[in-house]
Protein backbone atom coordinates (compact mmCIF):
# COMPACT_ATOMS: atom_id res chain seq x y z
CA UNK A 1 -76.04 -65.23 -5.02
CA UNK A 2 -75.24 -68.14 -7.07
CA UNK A 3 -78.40 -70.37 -6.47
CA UNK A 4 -78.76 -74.34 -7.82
CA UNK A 5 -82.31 -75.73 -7.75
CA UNK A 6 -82.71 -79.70 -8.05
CA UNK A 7 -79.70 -80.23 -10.31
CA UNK A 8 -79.66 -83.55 -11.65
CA UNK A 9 -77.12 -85.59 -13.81
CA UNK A 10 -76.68 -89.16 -14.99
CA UNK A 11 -74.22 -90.78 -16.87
CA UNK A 12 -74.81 -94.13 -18.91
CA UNK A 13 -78.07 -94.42 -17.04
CA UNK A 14 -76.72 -93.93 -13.45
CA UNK A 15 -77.20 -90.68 -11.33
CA UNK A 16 -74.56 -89.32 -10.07
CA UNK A 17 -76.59 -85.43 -9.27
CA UNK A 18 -79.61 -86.45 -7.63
CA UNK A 19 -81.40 -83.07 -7.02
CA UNK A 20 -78.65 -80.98 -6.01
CA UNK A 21 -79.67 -77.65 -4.06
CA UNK A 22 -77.38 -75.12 -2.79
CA UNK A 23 -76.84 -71.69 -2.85
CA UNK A 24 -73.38 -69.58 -2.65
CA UNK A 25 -73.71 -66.66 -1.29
CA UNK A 26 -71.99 -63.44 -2.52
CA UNK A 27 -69.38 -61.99 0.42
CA UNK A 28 -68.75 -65.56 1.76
CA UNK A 29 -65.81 -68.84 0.41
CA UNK A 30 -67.94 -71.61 0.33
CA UNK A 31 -66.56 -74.52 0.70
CA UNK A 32 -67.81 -77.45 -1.24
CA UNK A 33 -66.62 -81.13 0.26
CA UNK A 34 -67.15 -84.92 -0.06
CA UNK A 35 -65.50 -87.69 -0.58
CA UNK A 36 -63.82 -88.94 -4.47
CA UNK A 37 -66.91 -89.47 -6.83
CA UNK A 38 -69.17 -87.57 -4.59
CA UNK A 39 -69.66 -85.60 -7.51
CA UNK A 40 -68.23 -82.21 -6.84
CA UNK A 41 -66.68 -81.97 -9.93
CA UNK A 42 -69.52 -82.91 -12.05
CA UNK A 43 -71.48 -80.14 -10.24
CA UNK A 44 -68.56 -77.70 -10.95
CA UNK A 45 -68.58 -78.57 -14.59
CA UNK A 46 -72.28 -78.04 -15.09
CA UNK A 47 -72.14 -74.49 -13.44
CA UNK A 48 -69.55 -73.28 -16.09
CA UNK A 49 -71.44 -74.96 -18.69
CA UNK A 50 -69.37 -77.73 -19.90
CA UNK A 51 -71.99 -80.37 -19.00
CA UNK A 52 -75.72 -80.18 -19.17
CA UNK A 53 -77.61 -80.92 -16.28
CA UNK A 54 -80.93 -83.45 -16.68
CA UNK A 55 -82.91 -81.40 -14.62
CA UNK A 56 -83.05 -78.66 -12.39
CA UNK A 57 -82.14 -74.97 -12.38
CA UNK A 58 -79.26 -72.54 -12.14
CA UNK A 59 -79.39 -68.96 -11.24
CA UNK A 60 -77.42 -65.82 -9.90
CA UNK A 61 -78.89 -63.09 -8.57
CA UNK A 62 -82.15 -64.96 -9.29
CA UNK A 63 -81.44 -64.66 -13.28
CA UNK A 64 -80.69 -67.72 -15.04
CA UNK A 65 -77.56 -68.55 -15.88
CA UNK A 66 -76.51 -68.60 -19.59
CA UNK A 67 -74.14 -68.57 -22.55
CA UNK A 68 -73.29 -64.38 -22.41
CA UNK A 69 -73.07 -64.58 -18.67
CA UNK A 70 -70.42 -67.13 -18.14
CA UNK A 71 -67.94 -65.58 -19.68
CA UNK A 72 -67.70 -63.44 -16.67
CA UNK A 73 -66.73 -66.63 -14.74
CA UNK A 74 -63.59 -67.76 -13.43
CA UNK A 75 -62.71 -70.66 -13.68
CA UNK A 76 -59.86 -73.43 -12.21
CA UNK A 77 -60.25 -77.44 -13.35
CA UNK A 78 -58.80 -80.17 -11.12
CA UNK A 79 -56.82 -80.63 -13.70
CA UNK A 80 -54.70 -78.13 -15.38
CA UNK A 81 -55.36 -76.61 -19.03
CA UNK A 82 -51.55 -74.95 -19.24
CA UNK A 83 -49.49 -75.24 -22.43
CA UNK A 84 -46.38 -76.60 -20.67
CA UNK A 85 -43.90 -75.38 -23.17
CA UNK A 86 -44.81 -72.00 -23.55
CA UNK A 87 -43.64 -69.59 -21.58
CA UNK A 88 -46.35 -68.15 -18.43
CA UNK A 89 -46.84 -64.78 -19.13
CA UNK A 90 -47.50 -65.75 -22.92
CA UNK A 91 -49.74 -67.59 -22.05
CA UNK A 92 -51.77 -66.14 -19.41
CA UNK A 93 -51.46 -62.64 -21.56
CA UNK A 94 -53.20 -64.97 -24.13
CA UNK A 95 -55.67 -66.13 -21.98
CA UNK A 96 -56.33 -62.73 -20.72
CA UNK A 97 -57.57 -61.50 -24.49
CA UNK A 98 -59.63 -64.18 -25.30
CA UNK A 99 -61.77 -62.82 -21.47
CA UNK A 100 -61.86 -59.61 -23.63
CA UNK A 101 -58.70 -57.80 -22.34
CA UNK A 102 -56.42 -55.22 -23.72
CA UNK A 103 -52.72 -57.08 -24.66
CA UNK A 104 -51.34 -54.34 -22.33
CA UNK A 105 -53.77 -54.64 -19.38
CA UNK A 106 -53.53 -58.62 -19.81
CA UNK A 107 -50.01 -58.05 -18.94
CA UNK A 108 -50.32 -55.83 -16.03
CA UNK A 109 -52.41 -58.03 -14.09
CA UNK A 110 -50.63 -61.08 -14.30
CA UNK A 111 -47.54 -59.71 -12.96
CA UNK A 112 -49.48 -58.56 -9.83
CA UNK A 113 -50.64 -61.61 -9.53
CA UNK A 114 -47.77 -63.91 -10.28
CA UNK A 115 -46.29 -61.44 -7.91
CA UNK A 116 -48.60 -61.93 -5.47
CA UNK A 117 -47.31 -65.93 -5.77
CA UNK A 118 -43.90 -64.97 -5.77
CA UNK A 119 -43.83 -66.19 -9.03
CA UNK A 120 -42.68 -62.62 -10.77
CA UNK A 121 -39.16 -63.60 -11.69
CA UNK A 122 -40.54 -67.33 -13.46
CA UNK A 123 -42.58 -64.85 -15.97
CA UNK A 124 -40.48 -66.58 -18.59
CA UNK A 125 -39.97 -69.85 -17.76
CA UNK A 126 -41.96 -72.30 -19.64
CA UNK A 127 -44.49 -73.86 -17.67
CA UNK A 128 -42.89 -77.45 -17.42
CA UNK A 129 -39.97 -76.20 -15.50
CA UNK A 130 -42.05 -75.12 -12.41
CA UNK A 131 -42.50 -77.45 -9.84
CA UNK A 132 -46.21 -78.88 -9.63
CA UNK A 133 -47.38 -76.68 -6.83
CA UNK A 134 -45.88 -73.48 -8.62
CA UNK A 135 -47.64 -74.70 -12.22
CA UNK A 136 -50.90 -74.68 -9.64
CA UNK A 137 -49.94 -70.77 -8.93
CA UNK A 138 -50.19 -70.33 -12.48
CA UNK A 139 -53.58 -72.43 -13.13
CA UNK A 140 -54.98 -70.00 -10.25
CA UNK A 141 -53.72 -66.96 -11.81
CA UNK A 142 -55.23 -67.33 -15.01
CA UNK A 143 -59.08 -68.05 -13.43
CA UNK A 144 -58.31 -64.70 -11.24
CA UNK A 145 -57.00 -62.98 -14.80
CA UNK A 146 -59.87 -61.10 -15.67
CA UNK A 147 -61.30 -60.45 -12.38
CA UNK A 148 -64.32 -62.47 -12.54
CA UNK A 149 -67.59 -62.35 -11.43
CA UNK A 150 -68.13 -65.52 -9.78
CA UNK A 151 -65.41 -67.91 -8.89
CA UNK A 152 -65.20 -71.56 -9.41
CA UNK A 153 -62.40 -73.69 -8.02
CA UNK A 154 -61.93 -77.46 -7.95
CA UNK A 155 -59.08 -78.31 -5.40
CA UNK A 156 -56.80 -74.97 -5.99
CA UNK A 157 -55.13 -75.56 -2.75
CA UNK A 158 -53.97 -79.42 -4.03
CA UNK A 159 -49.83 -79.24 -4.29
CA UNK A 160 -49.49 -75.71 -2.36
CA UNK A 161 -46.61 -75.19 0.27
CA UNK A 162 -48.02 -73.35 3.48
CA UNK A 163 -46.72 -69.65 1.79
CA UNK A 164 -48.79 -70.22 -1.59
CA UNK A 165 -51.99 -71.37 0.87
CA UNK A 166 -51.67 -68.45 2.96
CA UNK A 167 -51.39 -66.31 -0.54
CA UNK A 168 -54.29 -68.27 -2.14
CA UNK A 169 -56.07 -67.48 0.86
CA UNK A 170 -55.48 -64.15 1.20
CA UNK A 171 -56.42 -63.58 -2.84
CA UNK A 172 -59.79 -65.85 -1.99
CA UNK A 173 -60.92 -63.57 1.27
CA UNK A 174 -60.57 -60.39 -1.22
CA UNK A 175 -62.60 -61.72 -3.99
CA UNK A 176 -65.38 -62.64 -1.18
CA UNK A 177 -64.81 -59.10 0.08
CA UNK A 178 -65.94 -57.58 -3.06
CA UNK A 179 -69.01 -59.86 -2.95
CA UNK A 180 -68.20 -62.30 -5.85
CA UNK A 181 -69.70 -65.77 -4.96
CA UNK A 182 -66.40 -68.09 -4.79
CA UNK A 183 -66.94 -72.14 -4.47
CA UNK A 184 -64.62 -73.80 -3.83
CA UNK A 185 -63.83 -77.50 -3.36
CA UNK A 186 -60.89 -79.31 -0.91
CA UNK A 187 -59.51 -82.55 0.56
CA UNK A 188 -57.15 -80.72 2.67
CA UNK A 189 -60.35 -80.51 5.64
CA UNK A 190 -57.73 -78.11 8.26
CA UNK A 191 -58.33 -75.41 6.06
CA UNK A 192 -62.11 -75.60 6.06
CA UNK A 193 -62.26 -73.55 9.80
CA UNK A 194 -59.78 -70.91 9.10
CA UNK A 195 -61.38 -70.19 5.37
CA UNK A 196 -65.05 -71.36 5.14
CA UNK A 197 -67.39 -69.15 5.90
CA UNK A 198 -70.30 -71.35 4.06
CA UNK A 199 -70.12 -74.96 4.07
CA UNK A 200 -72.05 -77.23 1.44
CA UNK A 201 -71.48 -81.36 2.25
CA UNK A 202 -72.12 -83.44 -0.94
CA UNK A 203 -72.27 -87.36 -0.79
CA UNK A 204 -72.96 -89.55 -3.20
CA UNK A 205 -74.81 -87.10 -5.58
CA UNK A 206 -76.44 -86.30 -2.55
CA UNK A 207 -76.75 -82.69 0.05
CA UNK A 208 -75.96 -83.37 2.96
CA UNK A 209 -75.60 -79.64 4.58
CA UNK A 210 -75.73 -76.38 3.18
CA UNK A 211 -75.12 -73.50 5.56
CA UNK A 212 -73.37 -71.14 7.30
CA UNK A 213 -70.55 -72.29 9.17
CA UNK A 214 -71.53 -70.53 12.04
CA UNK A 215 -74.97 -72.26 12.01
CA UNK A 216 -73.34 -76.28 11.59
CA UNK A 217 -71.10 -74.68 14.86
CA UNK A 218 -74.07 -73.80 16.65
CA UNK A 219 -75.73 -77.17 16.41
CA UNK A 220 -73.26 -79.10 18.63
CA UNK A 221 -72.29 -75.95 20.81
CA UNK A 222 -73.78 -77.90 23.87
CA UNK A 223 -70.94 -80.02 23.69
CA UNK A 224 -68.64 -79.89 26.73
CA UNK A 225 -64.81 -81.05 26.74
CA UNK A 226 -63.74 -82.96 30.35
CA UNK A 227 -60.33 -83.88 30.89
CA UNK A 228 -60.07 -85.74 34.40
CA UNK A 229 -56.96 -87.08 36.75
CA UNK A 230 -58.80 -90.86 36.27
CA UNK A 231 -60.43 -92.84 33.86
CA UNK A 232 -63.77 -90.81 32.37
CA UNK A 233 -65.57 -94.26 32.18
CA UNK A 234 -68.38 -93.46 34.58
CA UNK A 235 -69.96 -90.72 32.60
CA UNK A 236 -71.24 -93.37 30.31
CA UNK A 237 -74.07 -94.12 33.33
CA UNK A 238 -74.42 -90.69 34.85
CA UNK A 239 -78.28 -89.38 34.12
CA UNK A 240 -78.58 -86.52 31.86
CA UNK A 241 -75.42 -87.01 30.07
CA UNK A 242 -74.44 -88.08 26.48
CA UNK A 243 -71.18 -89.27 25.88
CA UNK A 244 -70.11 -87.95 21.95
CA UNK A 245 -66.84 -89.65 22.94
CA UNK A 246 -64.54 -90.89 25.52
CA UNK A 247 -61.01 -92.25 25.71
CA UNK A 248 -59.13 -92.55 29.33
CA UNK A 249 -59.51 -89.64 30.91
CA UNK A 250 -61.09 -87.65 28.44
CA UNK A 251 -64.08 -87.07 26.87
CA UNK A 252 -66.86 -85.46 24.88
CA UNK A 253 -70.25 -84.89 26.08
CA UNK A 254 -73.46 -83.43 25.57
CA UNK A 255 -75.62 -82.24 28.79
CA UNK A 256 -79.53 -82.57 28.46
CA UNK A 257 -80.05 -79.22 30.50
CA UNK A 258 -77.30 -76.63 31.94
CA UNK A 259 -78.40 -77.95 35.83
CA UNK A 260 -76.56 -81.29 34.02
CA UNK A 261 -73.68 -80.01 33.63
CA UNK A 262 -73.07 -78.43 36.63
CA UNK A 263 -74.00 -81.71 38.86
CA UNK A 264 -71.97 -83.33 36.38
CA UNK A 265 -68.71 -81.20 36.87
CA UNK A 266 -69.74 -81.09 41.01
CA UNK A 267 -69.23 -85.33 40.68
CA UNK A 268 -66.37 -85.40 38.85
CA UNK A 269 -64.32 -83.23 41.49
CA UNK A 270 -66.25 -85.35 44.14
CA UNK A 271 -63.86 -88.06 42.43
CA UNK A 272 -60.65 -86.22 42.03
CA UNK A 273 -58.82 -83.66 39.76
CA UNK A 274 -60.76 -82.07 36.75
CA UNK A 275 -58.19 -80.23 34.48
CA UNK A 276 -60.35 -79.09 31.82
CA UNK A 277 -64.21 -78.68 31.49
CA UNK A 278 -65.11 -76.63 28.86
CA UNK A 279 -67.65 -75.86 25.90
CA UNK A 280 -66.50 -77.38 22.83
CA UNK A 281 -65.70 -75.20 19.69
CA UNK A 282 -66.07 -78.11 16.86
CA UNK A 283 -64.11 -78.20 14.55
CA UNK A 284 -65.93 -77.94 10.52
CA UNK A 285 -63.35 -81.15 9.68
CA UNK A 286 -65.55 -82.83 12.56
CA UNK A 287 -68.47 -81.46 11.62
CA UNK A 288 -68.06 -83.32 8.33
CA UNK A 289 -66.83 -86.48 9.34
CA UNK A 290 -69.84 -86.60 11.40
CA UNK A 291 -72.70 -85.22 8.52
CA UNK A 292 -71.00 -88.27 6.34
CA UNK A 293 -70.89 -90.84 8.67
């Protein structure tokens, strides 16, 4: 487990870390969201290294993280490192034997994995005439290149057409599978329930959640969906109810005990047709929106 204690950062006297804690667990993507300048990035950059933190601690697997074990890291900046006129597989061979790796065995593994982007047949190209989402592909490739330890990703899914998300997906899920801790960071908050299985919620230089997903789920599972044939308005003033929110003839509630909702949903077809009344499955985008607000 990949494990930050109280991390703290300023720059030119203002904080931007203030005590950061979270942990990232090995066998699960964690996802790691907030807004621009929540300071995501900052946190990403003193993990590998390439800032010093003010304060605070890092470990994995309850050692602390140094200079000879970083190395093992991968690695993928929100903004790419490429040499965009040289040629990909130069480059990520190159990259592959300064991680330590034989020129042959360099090679092998980034044609299965610019295979595995559908990128086998740009080997050559120079890295300025991909598109931007397929010069992503690359950036991804070479953090995967040496098979790291512990992945570290700041927005690898920015400029990816639904094929190279599924792909990046699929690569993610098997590095998780083999119990490497993999953070990740995203704007694009859809993909957060069908990848996340660990969510941490950073605002201002702030935690906000760190947790399972399954856990933030299972804090609002009381929550019922009603869809009615007539306007929903009365549930504000019916006892035992809390409206999470209501617009014509729908609405989001939360019942005080399980006797509530079942007078509740006995009323409503008092006043006419109920179409749906069901427990609510939020949604981790929701989840967020709500943490932040």
């Amino acid at each position: 487990m990949l494990e930050l204690q109280q991390i703290t950062r300023s720059f030119a006297g203002t904080k931007v870390l203030d005590e950061v804690s979270f942990t990232v667990p090995r066998g699960a993507l964690t996802g790691f969201v907030g807004a621009n300048g929540a300071g995501k990035t900052t946190t990403m950059r003193i993990i590998m290294g390439l800032l010093n933190a003010h304060g605070g601690r890092l470990t994995l697997d309850g050692a602390v993280l140094d200079a000879p074990t970083r190395p093992n890291f991968g690695y993928m900046p929100e903004e790419r490192g490429l040499y965009p006129k040289q040629p990909v597989i130069d480059q990520l061979i190159y990259l592959g034997q300064l991680h330590g790796l034989a020129r042959g065995t360099a090679r092998t593994r980034a044609m299965e994995l610019l295979a595995r982007f559908g990128l086998a047949e740009r080997a050559k190209s120079k890295l300025e005439a991909l598109s931007l989402g397929n010069q992503q592909r690359v950036q991804v490739a070479a953090a995967l290149l040496h098979e790291p330890d512990v992945l570290v990703l700041d927005e690898p899914f920015s400029g990816l057409d639904p094929l190279a998300v599924d792909a990046m997906s699929s690569i993610l899920r098997d590095y998780a599978a083999r119990g490497v801790p993999v953070l990740f960071s995203s704007h694009q908050l859809d993909l957060l329930d069908t990848l996340v299985d660990h969510l941490v919620i950073i605002q201002e230089g702030r935690i906000l959640a760190n947790a399972p997903a399954s856990e933030l789920r299972t804090a609002q599972a009381s929550r019922h969906r009603l869809a009615l044939g007539a306007d929903a308005g009365w549930l504000r003033t019916e006892p035992g109810v809390e409206v999470i929110d209501l617009s014509g003839q729908h609405a989001l509630v939360s019942f005080g005990t399980p006797g509530d909702a079942q007078r509740v949903l006995a009323h409503a077809l008092s006043r006419g047709t109920v179409t749906e009344f069901a427990l609510h499955r939020p949604a981790l985008a929701d989840i967020y929106r709500e943490i932040i607000a």
